[in-house]
PDB file of N, CA and C in Angstrom:
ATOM      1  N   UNK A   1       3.744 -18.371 -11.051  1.00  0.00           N
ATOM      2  CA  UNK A   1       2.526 -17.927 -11.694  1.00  0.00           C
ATOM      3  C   UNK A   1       2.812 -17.510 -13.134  1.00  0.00           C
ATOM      4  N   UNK A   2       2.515 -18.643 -14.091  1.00  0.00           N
ATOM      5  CA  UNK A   2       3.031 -17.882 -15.228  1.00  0.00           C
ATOM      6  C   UNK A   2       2.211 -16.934 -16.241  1.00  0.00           C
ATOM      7  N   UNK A   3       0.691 -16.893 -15.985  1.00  0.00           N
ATOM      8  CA  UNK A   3      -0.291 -15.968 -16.175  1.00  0.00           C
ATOM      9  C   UNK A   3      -0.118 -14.272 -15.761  1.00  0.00           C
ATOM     10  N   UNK A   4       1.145 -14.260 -15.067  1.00  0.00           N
ATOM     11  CA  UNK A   4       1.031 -12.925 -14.130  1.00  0.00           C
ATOM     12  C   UNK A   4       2.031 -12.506 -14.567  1.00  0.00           C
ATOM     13  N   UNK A   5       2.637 -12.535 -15.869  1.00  0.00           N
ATOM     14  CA  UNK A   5       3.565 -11.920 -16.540  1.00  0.00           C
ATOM     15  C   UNK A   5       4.170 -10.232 -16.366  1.00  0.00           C
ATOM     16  N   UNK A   6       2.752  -9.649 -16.839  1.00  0.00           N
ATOM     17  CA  UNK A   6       2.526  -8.084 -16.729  1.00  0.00           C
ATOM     18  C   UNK A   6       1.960  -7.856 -15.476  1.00  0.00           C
ATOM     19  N   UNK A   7       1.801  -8.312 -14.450  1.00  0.00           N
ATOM     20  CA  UNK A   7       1.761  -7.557 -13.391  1.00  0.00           C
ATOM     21  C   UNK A   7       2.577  -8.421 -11.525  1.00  0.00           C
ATOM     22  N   UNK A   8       3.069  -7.207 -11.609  1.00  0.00           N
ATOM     23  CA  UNK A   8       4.359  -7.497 -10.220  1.00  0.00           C
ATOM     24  C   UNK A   8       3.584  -7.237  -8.791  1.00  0.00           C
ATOM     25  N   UNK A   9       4.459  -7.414  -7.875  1.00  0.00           N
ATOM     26  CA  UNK A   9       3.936  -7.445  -6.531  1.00  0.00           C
ATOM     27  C   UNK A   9       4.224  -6.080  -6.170  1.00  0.00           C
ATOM     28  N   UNK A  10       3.484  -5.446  -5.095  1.00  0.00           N
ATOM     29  CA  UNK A  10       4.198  -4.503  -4.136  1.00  0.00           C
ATOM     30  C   UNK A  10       4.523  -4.455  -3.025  1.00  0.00           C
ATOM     31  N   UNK A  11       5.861  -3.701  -2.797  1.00  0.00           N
ATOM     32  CA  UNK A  11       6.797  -4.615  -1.321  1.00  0.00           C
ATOM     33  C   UNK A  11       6.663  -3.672  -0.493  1.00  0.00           C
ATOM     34  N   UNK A  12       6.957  -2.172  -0.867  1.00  0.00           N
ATOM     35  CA  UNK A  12       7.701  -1.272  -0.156  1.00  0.00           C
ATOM     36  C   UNK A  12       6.357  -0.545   0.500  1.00  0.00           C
ATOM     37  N   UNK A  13       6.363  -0.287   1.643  1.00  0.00           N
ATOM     38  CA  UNK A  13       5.076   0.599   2.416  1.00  0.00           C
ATOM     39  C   UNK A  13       5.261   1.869   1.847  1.00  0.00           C
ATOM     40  N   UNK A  14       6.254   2.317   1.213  1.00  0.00           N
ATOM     41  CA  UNK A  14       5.756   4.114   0.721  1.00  0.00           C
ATOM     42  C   UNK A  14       5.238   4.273  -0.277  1.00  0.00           C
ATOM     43  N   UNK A  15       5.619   3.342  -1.081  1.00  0.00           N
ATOM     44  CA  UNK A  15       4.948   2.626  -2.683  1.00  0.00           C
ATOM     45  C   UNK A  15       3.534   2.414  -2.010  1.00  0.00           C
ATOM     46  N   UNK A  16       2.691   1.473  -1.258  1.00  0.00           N
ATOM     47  CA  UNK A  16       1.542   1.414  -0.583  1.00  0.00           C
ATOM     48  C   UNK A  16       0.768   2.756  -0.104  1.00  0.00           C
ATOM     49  N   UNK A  17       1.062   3.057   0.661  1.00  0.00           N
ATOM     50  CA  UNK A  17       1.231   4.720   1.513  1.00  0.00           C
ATOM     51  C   UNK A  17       0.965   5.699   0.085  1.00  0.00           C
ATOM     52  N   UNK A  18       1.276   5.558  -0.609  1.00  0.00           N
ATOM     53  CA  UNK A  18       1.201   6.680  -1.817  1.00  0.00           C
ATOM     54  C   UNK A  18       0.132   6.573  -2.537  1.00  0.00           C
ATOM     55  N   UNK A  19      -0.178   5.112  -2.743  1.00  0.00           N
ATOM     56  CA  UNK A  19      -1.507   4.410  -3.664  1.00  0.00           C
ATOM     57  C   UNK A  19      -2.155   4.940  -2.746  1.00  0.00           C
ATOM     58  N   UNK A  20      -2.832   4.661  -1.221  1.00  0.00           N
ATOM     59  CA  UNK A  20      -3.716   4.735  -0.622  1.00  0.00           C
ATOM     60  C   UNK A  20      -4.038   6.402  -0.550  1.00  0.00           C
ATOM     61  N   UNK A  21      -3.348   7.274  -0.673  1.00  0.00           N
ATOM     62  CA  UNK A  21      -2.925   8.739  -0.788  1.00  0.00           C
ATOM     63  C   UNK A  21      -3.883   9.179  -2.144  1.00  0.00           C
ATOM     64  N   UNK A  22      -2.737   9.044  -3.025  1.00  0.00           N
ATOM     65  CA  UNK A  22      -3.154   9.685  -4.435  1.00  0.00           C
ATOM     66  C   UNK A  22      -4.292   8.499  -5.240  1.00  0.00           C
ATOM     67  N   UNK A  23      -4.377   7.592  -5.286  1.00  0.00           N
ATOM     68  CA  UNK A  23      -5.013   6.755  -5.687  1.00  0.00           C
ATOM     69  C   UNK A  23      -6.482   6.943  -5.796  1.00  0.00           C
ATOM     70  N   UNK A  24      -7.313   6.464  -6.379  1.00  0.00           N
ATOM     71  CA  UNK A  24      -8.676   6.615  -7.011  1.00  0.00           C
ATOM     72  C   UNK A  24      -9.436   5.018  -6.503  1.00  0.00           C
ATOM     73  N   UNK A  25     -10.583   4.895  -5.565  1.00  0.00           N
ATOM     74  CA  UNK A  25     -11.121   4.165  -5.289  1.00  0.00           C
ATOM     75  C   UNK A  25     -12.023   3.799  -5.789  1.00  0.00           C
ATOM     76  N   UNK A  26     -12.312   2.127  -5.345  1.00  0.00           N
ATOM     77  CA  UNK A  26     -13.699   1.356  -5.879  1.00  0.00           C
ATOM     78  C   UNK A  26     -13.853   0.180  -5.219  1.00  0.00           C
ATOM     79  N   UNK A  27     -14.978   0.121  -4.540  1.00  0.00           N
ATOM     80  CA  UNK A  27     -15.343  -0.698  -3.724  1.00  0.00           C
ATOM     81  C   UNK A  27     -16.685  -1.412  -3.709  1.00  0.00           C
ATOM     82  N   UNK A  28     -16.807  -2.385  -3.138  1.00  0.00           N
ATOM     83  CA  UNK A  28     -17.929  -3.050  -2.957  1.00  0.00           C
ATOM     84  C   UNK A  28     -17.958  -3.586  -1.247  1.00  0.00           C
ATOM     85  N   UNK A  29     -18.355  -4.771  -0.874  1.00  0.00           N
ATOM     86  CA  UNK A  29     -18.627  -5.226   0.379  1.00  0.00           C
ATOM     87  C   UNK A  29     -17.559  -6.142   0.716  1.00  0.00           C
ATOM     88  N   UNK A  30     -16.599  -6.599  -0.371  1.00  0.00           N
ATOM     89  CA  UNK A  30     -15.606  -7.894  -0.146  1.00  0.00           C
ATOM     90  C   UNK A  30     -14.591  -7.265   0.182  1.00  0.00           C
ATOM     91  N   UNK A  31     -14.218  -6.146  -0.776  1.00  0.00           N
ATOM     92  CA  UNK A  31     -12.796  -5.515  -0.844  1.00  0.00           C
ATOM     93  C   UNK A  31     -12.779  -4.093  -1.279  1.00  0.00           C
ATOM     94  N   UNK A  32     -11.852  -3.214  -1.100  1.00  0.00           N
ATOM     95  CA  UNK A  32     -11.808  -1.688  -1.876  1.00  0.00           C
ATOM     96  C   UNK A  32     -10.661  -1.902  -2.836  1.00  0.00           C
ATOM     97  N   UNK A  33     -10.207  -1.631  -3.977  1.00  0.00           N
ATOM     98  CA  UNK A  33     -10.033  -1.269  -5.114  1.00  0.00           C
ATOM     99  C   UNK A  33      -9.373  -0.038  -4.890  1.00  0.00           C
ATOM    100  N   UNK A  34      -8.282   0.597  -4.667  1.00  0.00           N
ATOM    101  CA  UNK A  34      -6.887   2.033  -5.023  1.00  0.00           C
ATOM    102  C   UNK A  34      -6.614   1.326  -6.145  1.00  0.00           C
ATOM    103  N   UNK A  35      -6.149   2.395  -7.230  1.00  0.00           N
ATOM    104  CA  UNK A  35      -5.569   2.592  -8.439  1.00  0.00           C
ATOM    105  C   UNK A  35      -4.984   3.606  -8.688  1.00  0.00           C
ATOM    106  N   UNK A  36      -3.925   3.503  -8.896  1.00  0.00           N
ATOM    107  CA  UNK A  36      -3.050   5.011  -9.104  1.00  0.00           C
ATOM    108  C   UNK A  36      -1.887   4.351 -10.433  1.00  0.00           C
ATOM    109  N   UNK A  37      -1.707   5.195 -11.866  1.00  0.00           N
ATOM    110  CA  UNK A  37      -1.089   5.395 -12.618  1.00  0.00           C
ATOM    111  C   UNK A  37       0.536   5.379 -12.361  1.00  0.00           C
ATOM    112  N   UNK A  38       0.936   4.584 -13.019  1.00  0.00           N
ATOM    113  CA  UNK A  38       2.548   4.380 -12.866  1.00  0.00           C
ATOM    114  C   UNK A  38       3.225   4.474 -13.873  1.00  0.00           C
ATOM    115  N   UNK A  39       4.382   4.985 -14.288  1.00  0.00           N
ATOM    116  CA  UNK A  39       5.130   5.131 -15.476  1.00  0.00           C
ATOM    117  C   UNK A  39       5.878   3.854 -15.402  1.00  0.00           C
ATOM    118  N   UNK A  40       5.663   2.678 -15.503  1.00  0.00           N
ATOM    119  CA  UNK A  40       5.792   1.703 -15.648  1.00  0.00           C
ATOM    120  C   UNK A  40       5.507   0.728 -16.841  1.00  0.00           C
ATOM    121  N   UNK A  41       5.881  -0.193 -17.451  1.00  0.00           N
ATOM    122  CA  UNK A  41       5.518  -1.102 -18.456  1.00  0.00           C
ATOM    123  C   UNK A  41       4.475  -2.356 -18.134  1.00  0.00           C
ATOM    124  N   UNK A  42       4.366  -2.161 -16.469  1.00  0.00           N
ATOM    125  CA  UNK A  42       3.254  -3.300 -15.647  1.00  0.00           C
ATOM    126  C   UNK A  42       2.452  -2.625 -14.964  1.00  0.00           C
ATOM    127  N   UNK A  43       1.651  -3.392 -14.782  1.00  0.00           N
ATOM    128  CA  UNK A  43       1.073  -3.234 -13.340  1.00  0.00           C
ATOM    129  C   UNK A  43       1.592  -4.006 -11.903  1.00  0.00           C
ATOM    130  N   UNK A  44       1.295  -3.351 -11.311  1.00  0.00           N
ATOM    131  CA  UNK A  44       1.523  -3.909  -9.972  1.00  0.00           C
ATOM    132  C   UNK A  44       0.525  -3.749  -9.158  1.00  0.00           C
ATOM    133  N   UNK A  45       0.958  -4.640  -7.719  1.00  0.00           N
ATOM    134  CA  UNK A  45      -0.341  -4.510  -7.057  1.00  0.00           C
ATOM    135  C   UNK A  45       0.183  -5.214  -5.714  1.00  0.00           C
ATOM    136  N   UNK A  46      -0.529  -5.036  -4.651  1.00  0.00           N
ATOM    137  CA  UNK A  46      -0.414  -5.141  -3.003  1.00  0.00           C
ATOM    138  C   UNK A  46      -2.098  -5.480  -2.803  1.00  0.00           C
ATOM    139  N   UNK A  47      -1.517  -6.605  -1.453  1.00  0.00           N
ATOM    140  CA  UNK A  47      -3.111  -6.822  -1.008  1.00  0.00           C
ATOM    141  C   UNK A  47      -2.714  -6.563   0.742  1.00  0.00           C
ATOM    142  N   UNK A  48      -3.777  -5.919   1.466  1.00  0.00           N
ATOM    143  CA  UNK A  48      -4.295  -5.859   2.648  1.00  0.00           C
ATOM    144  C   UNK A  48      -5.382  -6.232   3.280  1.00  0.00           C
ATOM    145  N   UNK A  49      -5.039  -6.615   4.687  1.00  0.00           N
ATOM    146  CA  UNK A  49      -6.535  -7.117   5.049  1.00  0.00           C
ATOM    147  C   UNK A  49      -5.760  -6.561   6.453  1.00  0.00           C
ATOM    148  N   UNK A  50      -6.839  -5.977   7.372  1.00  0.00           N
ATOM    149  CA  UNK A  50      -6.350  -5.287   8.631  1.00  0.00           C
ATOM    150  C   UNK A  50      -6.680  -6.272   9.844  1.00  0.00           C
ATOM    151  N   UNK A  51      -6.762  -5.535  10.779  1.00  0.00           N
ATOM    152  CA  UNK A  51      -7.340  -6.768  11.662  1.00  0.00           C
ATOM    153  C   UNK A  51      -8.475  -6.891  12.214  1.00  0.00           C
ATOM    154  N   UNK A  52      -8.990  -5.952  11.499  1.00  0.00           N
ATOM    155  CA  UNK A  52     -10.925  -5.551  11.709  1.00  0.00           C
ATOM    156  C   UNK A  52     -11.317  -6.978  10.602  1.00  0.00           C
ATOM    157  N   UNK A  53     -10.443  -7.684   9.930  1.00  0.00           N
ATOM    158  CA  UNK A  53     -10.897  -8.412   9.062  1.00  0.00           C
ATOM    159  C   UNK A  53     -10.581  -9.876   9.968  1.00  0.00           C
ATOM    160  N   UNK A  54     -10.264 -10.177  10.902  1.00  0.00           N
ATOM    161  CA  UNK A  54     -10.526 -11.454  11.703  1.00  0.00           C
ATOM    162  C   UNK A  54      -8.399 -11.330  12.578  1.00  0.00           C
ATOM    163  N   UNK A  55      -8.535 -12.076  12.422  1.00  0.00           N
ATOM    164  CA  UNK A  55      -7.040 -13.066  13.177  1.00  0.00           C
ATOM    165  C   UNK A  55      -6.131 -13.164  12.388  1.00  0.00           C
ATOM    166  N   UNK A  56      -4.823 -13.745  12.294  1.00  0.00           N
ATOM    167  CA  UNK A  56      -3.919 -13.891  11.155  1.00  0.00           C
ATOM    168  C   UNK A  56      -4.440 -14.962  10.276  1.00  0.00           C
ATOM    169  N   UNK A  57      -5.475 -15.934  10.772  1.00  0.00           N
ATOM    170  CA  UNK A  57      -5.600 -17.473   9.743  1.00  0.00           C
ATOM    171  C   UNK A  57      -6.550 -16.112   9.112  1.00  0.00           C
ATOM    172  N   UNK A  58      -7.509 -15.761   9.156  1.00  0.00           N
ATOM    173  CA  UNK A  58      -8.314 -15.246   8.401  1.00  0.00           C
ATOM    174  C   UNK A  58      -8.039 -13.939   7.702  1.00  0.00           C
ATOM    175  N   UNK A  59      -7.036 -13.094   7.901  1.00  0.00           N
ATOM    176  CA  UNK A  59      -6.194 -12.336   7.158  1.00  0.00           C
ATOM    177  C   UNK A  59      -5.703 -12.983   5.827  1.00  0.00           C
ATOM    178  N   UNK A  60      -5.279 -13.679   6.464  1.00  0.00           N
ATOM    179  CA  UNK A  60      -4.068 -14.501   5.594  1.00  0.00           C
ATOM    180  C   UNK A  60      -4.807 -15.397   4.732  1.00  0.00           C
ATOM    181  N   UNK A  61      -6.419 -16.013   5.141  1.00  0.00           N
ATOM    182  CA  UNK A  61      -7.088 -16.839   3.713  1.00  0.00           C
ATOM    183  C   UNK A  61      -7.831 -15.546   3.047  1.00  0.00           C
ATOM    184  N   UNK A  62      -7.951 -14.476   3.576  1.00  0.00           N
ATOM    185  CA  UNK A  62      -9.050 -13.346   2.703  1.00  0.00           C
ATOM    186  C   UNK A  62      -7.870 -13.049   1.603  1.00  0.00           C
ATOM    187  N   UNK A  63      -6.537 -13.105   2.222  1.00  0.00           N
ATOM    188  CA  UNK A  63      -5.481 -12.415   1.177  1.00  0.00           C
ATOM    189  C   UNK A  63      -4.836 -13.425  -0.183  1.00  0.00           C
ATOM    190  N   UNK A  64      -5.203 -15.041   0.646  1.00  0.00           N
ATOM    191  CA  UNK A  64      -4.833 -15.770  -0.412  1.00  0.00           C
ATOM    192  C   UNK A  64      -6.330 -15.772  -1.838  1.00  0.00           C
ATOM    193  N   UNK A  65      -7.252 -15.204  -0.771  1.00  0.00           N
ATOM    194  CA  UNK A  65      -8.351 -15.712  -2.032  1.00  0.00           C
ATOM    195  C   UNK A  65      -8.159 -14.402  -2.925  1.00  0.00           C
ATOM    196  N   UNK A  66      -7.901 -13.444  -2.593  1.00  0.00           N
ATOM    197  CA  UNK A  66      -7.790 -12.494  -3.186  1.00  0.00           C
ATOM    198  C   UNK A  66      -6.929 -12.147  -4.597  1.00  0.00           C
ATOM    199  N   UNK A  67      -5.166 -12.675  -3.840  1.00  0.00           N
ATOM    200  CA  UNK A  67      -4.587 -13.285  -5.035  1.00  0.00           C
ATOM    201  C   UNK A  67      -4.457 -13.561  -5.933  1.00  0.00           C
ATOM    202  N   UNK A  68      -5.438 -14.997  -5.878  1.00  0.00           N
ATOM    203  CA  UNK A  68      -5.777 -16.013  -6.789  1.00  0.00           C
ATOM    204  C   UNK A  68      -6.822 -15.517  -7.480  1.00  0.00           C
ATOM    205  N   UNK A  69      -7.846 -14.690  -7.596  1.00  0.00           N
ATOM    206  CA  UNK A  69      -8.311 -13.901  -7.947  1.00  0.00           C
ATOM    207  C   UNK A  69      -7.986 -12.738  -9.292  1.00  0.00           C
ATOM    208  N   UNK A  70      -6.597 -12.112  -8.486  1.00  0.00           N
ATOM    209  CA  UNK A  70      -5.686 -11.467  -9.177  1.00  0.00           C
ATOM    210  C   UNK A  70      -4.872 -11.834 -10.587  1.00  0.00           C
ATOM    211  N   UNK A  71      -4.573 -13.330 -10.274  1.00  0.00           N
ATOM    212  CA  UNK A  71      -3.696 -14.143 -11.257  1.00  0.00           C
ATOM    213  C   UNK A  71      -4.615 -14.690 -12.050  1.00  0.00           C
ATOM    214  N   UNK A  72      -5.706 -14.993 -11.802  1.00  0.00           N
ATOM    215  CA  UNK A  72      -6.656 -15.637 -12.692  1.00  0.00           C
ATOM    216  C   UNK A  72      -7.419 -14.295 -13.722  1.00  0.00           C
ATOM    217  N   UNK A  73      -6.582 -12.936 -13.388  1.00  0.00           N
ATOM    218  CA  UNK A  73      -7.138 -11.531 -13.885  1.00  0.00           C
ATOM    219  C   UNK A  73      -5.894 -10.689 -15.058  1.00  0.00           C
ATOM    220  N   UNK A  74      -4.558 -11.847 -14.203  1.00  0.00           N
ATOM    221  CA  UNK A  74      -3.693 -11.126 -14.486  1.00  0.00           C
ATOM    222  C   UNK A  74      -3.563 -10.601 -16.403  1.00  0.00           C
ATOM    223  N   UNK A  75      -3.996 -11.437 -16.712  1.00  0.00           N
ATOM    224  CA  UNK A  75      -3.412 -11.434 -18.614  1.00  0.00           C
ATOM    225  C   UNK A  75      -4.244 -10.160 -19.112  1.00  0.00           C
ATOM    226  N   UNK A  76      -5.567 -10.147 -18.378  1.00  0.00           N
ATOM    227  CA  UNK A  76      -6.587  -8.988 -18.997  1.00  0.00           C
ATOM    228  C   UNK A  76      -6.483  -7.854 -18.367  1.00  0.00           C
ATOM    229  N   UNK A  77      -5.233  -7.551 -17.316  1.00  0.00           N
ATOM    230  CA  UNK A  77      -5.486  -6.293 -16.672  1.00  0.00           C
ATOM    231  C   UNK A  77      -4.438  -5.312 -16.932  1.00  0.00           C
ATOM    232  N   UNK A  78      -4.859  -3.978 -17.492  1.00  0.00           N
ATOM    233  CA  UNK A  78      -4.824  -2.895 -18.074  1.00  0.00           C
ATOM    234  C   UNK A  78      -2.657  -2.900 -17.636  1.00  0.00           C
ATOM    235  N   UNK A  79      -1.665  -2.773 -18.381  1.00  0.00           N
ATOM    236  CA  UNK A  79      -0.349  -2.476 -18.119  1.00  0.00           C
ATOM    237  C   UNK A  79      -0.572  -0.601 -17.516  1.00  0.00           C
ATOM    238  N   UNK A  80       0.055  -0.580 -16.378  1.00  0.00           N
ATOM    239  CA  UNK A  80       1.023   1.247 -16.496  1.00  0.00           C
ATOM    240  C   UNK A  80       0.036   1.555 -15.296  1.00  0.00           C
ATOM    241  N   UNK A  81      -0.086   0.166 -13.878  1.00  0.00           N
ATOM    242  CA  UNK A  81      -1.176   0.996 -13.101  1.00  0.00           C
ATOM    243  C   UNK A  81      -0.379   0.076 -11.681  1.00  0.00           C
ATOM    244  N   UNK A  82      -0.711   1.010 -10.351  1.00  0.00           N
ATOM    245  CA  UNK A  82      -0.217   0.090  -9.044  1.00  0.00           C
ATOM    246  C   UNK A  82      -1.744   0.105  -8.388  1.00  0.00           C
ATOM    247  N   UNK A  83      -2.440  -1.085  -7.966  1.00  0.00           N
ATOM    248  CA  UNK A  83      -3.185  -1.219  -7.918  1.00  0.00           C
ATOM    249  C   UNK A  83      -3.220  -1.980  -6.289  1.00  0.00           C
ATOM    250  N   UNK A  84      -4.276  -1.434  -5.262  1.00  0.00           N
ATOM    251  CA  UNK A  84      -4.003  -1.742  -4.168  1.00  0.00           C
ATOM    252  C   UNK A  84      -5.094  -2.213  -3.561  1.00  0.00           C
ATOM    253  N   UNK A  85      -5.372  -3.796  -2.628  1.00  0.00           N
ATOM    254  CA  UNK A  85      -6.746  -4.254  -2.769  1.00  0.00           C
ATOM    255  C   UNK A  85      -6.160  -4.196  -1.626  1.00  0.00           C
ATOM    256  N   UNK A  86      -7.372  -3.653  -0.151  1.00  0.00           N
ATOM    257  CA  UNK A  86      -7.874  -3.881   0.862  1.00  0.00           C
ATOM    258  C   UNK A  86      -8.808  -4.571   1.307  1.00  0.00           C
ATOM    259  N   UNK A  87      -8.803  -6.276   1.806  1.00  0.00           N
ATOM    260  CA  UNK A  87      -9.665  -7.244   1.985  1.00  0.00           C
ATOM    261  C   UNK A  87     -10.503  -6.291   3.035  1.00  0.00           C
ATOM    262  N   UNK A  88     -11.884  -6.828   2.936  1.00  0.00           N
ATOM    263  CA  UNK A  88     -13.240  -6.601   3.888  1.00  0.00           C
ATOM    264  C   UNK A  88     -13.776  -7.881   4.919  1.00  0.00           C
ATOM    265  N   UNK A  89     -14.562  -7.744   5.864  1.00  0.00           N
ATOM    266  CA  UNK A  89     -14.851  -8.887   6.476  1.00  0.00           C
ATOM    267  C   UNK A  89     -15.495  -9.808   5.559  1.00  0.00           C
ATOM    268  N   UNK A  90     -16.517  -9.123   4.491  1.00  0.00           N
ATOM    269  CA  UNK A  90     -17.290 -10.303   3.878  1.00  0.00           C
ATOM    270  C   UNK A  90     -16.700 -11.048   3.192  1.00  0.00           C
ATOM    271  N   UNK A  91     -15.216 -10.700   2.888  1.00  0.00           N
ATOM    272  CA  UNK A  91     -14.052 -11.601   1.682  1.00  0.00           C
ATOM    273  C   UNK A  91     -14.019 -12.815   2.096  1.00  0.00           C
ATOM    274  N   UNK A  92     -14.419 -12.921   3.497  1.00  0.00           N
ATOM    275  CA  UNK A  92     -13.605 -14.602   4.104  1.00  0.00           C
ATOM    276  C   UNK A  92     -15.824 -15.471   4.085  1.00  0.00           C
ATOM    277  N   UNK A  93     -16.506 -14.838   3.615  1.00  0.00           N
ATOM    278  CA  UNK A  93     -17.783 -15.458   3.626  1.00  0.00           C
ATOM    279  C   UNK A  93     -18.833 -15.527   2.486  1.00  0.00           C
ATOM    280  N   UNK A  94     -17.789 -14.664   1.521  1.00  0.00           N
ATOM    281  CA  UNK A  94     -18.677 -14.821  -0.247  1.00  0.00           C
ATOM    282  C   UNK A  94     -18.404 -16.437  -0.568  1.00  0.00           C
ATOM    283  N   UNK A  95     -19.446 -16.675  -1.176  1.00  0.00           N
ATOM    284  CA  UNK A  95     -19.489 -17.797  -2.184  1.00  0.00           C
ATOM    285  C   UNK A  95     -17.797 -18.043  -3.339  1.00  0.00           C
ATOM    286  N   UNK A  96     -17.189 -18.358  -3.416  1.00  0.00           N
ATOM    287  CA  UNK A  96     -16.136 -17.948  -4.310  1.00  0.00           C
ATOM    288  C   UNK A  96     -16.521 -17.698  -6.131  1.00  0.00           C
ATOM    289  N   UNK A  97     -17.656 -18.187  -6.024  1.00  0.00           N
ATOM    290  CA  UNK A  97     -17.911 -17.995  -7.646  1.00  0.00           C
ATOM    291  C   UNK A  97     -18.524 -16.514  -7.482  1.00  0.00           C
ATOM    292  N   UNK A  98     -19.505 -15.527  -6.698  1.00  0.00           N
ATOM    293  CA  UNK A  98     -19.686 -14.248  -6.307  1.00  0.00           C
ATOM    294  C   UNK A  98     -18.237 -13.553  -6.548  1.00  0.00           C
ATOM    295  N   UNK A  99     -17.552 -14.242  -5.394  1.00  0.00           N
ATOM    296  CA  UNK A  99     -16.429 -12.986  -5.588  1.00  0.00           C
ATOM    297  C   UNK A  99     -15.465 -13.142  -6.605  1.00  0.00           C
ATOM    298  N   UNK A 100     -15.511 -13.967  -7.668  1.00  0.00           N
ATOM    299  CA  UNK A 100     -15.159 -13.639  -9.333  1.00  0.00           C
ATOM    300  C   UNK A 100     -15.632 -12.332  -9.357  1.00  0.00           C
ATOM    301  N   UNK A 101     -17.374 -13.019  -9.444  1.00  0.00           N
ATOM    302  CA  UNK A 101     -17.942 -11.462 -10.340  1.00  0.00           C
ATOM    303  C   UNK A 101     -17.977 -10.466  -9.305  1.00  0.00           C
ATOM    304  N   UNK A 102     -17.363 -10.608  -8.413  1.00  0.00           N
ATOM    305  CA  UNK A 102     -17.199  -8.852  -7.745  1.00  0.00           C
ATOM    306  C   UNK A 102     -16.215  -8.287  -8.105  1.00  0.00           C
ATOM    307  N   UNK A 103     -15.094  -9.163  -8.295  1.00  0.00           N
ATOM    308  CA  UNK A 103     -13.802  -8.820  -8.916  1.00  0.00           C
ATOM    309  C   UNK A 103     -13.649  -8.290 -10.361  1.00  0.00           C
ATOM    310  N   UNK A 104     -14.368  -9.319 -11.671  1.00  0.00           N
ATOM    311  CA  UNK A 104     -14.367  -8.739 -12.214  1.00  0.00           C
ATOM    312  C   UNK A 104     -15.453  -7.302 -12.663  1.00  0.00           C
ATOM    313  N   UNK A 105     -16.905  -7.494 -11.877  1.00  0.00           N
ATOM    314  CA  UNK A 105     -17.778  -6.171 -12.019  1.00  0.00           C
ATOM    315  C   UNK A 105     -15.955  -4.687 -11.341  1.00  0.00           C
ATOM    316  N   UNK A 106     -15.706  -4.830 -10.183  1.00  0.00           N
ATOM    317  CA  UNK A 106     -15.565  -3.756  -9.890  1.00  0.00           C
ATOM    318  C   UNK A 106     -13.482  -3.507 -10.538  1.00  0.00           C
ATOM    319  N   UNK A 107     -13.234  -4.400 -11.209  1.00  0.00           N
ATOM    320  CA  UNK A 107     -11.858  -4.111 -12.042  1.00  0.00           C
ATOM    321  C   UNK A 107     -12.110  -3.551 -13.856  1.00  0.00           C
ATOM    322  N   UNK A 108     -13.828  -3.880 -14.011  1.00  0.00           N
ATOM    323  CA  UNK A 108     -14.683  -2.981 -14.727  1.00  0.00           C
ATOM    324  C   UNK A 108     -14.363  -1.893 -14.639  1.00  0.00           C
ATOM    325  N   UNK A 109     -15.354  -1.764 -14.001  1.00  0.00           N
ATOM    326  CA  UNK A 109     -15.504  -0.644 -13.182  1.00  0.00           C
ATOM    327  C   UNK A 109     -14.362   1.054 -13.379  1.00  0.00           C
ATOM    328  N   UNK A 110     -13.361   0.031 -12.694  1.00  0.00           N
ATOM    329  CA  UNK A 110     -12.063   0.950 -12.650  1.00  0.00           C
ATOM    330  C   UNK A 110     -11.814   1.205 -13.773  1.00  0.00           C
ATOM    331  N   UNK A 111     -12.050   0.263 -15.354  1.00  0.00           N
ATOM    332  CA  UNK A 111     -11.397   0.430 -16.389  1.00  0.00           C
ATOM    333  C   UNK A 111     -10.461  -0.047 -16.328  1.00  0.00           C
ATOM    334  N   UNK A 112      -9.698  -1.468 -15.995  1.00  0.00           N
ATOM    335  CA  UNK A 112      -8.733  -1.898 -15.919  1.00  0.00           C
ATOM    336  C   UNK A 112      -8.903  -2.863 -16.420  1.00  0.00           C
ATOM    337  N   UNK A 113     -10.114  -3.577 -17.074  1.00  0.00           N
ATOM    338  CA  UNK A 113      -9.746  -4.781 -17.896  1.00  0.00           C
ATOM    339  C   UNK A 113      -9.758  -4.747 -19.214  1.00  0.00           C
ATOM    340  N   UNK A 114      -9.183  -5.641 -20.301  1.00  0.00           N
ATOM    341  CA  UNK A 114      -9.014  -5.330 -21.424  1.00  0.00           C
ATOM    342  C   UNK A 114     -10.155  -5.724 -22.123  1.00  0.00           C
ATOM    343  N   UNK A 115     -10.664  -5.417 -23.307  1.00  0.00           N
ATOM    344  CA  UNK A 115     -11.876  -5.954 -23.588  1.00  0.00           C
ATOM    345  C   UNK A 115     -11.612  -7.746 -24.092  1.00  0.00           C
ATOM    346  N   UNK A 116     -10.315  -7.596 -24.735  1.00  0.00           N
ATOM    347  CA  UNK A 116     -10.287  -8.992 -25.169  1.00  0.00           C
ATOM    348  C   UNK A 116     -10.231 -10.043 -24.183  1.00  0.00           C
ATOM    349  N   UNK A 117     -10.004 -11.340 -24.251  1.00  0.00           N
ATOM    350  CA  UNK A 117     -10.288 -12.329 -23.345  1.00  0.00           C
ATOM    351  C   UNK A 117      -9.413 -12.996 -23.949  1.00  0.00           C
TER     352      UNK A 117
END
């Protein structure tokens, strides 16, 4: 992904566990939005989808759309934050051009995108 320069993955569950903790929410019907401040030079970020969100095929496409989502966000989104998306059931049944603009209305939202383009 070479768009995703400034922002890394997250691996470790206490790193996760901590976002979901101290972190600052924003949500809509697709997905919730944790953000928590990192003394870091990136952002980072983790995606979840539980199993209230379908089976593993449907885990696993709510998390790829989500992603791709992410990387297509990556260049405009704010450096020095760990950012933690929890897929929803409606993620696997939006229109995909909707859940752009849910993505970008609610990464608004947070104040995490840059104004430039």
């Amino acid at each position: 992904m070479p768009s995703s320069i400034n922002l890394a993955t997250l691996r470790s569950s206490q790193e996760i566990s901590a976002i979901r903790k101290e972190g600052k929410s924003f949500s809509n019907r697709n997905f919730v939005l944790v953000v928590r401040p990192n003394t870091l030079e990136i952002s980072r970020y983790g995606v979840i989808a539980s199993r209230s969100v379908g089976g593993a095929v449907q885990r696993n496409r709510c998390k790829r759309r989500i992603r791709s989502r992410v990387a297509s966000l990556a260049t405009r989104i704010a450096p020095g934050n760990d950012l933690l998306i929890i897929a929803r059931v409606g993620c696997l049944f939006v229109e995909p051009d909707l859940l752009d603009k849910a993505f970008e209305q609610v990464f608004t939202q947070a104040g995490l995108l840059s104004v430039n383009v």
